[in-house]
N, C-alpha and C. Protein backbone atom coordinates (compact mmCIF):
# COMPACT_ATOMS: atom_id res chain seq x y z
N UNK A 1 28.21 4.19 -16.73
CA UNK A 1 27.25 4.22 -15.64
C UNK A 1 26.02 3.42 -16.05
N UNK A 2 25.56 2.19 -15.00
CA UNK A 2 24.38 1.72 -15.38
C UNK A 2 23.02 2.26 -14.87
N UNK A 3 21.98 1.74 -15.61
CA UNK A 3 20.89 2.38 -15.02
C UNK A 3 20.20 1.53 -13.67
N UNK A 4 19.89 2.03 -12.91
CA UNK A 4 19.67 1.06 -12.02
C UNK A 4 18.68 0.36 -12.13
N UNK A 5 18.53 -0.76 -11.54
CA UNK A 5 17.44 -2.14 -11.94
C UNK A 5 16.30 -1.85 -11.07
N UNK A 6 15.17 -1.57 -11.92
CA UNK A 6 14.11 -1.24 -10.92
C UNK A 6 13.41 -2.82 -10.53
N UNK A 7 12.91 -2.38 -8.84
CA UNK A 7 12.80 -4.05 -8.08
C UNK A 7 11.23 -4.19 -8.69
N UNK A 8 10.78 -5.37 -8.75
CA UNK A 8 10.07 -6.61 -9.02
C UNK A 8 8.84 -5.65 -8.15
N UNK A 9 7.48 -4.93 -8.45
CA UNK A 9 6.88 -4.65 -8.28
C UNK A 9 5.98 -6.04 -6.92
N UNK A 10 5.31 -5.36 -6.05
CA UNK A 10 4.70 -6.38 -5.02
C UNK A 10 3.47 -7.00 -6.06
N UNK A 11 2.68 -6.03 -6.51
CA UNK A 11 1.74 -6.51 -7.70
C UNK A 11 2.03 -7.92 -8.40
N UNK A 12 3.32 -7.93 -8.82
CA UNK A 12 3.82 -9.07 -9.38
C UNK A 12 3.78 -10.20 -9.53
N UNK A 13 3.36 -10.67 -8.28
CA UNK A 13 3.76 -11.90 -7.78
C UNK A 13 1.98 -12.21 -6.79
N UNK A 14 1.05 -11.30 -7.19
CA UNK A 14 0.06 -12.05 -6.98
C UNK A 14 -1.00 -12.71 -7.62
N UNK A 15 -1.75 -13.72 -7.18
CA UNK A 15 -2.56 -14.90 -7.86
C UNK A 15 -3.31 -14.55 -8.08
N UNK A 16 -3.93 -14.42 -9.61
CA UNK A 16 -5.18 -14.30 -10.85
C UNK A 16 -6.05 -14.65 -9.76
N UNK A 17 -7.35 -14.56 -9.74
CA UNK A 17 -8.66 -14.65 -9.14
C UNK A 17 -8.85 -15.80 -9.82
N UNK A 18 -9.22 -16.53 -9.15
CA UNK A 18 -9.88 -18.03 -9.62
C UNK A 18 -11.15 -18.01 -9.35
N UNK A 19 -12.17 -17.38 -8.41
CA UNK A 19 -13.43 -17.86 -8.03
C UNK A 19 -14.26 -17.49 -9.14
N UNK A 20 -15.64 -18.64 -9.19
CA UNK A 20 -16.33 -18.70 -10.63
C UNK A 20 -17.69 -17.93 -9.57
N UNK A 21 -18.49 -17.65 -10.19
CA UNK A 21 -20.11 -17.24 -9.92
C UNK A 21 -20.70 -18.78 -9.81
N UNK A 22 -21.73 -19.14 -8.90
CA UNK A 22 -22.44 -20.40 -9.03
C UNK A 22 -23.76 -19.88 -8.96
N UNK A 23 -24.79 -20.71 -9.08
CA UNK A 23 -26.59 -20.35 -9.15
C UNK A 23 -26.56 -20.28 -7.43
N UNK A 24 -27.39 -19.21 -7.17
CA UNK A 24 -27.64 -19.11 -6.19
C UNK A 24 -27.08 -17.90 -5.24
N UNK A 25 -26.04 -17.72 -5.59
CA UNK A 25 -25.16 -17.17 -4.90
C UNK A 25 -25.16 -15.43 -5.33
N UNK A 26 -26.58 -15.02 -5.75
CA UNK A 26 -26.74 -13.29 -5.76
C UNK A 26 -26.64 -12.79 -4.44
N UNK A 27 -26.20 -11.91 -4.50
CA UNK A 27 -26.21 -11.00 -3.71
C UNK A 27 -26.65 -9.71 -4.03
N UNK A 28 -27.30 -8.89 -3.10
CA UNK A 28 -28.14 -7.58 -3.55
C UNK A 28 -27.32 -7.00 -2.54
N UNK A 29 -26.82 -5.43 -3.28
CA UNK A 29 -26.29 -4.52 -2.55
C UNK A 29 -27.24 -2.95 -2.63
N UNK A 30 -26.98 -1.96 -1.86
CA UNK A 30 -27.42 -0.81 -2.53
C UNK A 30 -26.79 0.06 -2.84
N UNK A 31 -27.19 0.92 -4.21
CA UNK A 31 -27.25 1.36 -5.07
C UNK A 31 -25.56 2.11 -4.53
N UNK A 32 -26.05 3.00 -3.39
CA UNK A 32 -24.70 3.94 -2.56
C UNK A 32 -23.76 3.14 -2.19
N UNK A 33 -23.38 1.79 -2.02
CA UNK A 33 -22.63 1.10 -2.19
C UNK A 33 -22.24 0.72 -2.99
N UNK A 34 -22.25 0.58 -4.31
CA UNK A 34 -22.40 0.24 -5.31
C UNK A 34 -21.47 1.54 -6.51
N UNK A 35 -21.89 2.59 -5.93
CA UNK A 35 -21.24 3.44 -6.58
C UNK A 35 -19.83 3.96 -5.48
N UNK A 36 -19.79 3.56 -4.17
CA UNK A 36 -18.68 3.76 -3.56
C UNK A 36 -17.63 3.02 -3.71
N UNK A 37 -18.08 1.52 -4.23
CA UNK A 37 -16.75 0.56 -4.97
C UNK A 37 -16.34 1.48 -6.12
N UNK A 38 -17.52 1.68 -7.31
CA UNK A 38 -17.04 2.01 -8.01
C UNK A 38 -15.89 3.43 -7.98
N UNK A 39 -16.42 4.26 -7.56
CA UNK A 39 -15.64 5.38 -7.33
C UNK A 39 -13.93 4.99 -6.79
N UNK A 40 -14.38 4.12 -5.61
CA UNK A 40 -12.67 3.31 -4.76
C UNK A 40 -12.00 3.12 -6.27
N UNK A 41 -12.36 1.96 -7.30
CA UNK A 41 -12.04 1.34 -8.15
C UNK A 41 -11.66 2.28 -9.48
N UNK A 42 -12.15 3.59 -9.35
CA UNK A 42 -11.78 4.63 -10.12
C UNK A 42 -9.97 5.15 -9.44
N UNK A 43 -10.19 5.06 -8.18
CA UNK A 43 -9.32 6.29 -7.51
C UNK A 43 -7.75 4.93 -7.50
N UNK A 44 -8.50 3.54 -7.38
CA UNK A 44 -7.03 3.05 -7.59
C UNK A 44 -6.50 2.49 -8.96
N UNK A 45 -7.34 2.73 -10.12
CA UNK A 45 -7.19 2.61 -11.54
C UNK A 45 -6.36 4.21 -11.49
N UNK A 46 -6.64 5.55 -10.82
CA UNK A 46 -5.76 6.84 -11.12
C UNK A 46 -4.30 6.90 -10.32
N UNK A 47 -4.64 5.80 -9.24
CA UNK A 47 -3.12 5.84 -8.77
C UNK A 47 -2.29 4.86 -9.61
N UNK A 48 -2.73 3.78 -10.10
CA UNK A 48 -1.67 2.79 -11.37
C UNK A 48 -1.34 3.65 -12.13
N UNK A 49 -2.22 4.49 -12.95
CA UNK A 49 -1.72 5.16 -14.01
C UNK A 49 -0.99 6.38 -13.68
N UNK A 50 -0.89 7.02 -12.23
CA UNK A 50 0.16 8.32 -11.95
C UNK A 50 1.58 7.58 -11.33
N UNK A 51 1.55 6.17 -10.91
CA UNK A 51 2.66 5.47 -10.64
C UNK A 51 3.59 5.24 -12.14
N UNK A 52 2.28 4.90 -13.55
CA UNK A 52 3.15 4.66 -14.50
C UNK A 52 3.70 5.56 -14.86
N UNK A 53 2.97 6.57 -14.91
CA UNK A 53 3.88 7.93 -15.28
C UNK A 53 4.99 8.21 -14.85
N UNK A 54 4.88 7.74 -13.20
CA UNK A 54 5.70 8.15 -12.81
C UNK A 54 7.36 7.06 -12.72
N UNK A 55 7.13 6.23 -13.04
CA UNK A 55 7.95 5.51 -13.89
C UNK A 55 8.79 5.23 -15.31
N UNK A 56 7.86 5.87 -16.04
CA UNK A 56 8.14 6.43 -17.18
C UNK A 56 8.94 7.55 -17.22
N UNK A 57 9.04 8.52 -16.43
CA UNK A 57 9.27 9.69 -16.32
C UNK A 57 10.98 9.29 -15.94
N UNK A 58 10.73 8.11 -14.51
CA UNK A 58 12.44 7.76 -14.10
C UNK A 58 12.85 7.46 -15.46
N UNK A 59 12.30 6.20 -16.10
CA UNK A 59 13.07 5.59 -17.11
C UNK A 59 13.89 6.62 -17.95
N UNK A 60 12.83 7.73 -18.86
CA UNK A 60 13.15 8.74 -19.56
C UNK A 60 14.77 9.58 -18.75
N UNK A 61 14.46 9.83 -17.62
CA UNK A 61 15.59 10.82 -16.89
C UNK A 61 16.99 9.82 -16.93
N UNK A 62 16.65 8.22 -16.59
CA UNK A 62 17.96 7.65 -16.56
C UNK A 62 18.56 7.42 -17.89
N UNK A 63 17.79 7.45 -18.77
CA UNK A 63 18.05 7.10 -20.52
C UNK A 63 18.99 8.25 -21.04
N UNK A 64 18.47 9.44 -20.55
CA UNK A 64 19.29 10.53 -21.06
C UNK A 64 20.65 11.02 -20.10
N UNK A 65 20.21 10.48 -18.73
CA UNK A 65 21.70 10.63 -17.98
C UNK A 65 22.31 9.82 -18.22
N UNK A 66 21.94 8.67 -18.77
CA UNK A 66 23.34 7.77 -19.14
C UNK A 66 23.81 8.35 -20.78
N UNK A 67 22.59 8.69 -21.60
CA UNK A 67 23.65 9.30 -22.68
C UNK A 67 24.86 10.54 -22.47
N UNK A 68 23.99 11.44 -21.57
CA UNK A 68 24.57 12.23 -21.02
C UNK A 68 26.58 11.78 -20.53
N UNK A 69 26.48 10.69 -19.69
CA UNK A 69 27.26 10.38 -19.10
C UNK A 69 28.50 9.55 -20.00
N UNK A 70 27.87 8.98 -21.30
CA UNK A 70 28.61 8.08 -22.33
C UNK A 70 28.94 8.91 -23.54
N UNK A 71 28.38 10.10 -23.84
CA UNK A 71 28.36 10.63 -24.59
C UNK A 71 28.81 12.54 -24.78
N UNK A 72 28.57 12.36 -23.45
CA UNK A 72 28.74 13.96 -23.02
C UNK A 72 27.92 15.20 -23.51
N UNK A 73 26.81 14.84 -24.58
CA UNK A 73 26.20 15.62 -25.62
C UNK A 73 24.55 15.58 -24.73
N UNK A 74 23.96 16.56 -25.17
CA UNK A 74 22.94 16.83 -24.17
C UNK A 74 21.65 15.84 -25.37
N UNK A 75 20.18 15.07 -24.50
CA UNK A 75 19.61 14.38 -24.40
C UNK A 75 18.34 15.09 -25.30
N UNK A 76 17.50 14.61 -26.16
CA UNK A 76 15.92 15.13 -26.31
C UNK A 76 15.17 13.94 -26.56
N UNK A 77 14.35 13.89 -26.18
CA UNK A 77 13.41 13.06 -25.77
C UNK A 77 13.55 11.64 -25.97
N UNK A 78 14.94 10.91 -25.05
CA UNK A 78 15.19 10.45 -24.67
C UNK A 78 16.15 9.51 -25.93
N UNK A 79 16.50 10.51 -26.92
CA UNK A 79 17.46 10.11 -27.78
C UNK A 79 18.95 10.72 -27.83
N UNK A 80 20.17 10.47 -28.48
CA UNK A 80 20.99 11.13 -28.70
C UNK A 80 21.11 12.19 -29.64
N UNK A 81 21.63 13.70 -29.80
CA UNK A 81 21.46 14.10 -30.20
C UNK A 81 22.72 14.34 -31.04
């Protein structure tokens, strides 16, 4: 039994930021704006890292069902036993 091929994330396949800063071009925001990016920029830095987990977690489950399945002997942490 293979493990199945996980698809090509949408993330993947998008383009690095190219734009530079030039003179002139400040912009002033306030302060409550300022901390509402930041906070956004917190909450989607906690969803990458509960997606990796949660990826990690498949990988781990298919690693040991395929030993499971080739081996017949039960799995610990994601080795043969």
């Amino acid at each position: 039994m293979q493990i199945p091929v996980r698809p090509e994330s949408a993330a993947g396949g998008l383009k690095p930021l190219t734009a530079t800063p030039r003179a002139g071009d400040d912009v002033t925001i306030s302060r409550n704006v300022l901390e509402e990016v930041y906070e956004r920029l917190a909450e989607a830095i906690g969803a990458v890292e509960r997606g990796n987990n949660r990826i990690a977690g498949w990988e781990r489950l298919w690693g040991c069902t395929d030993v499971i399945w080739r081996t017949g002997r039960k799995c610990v942490g994601g080795e043969e036993n």
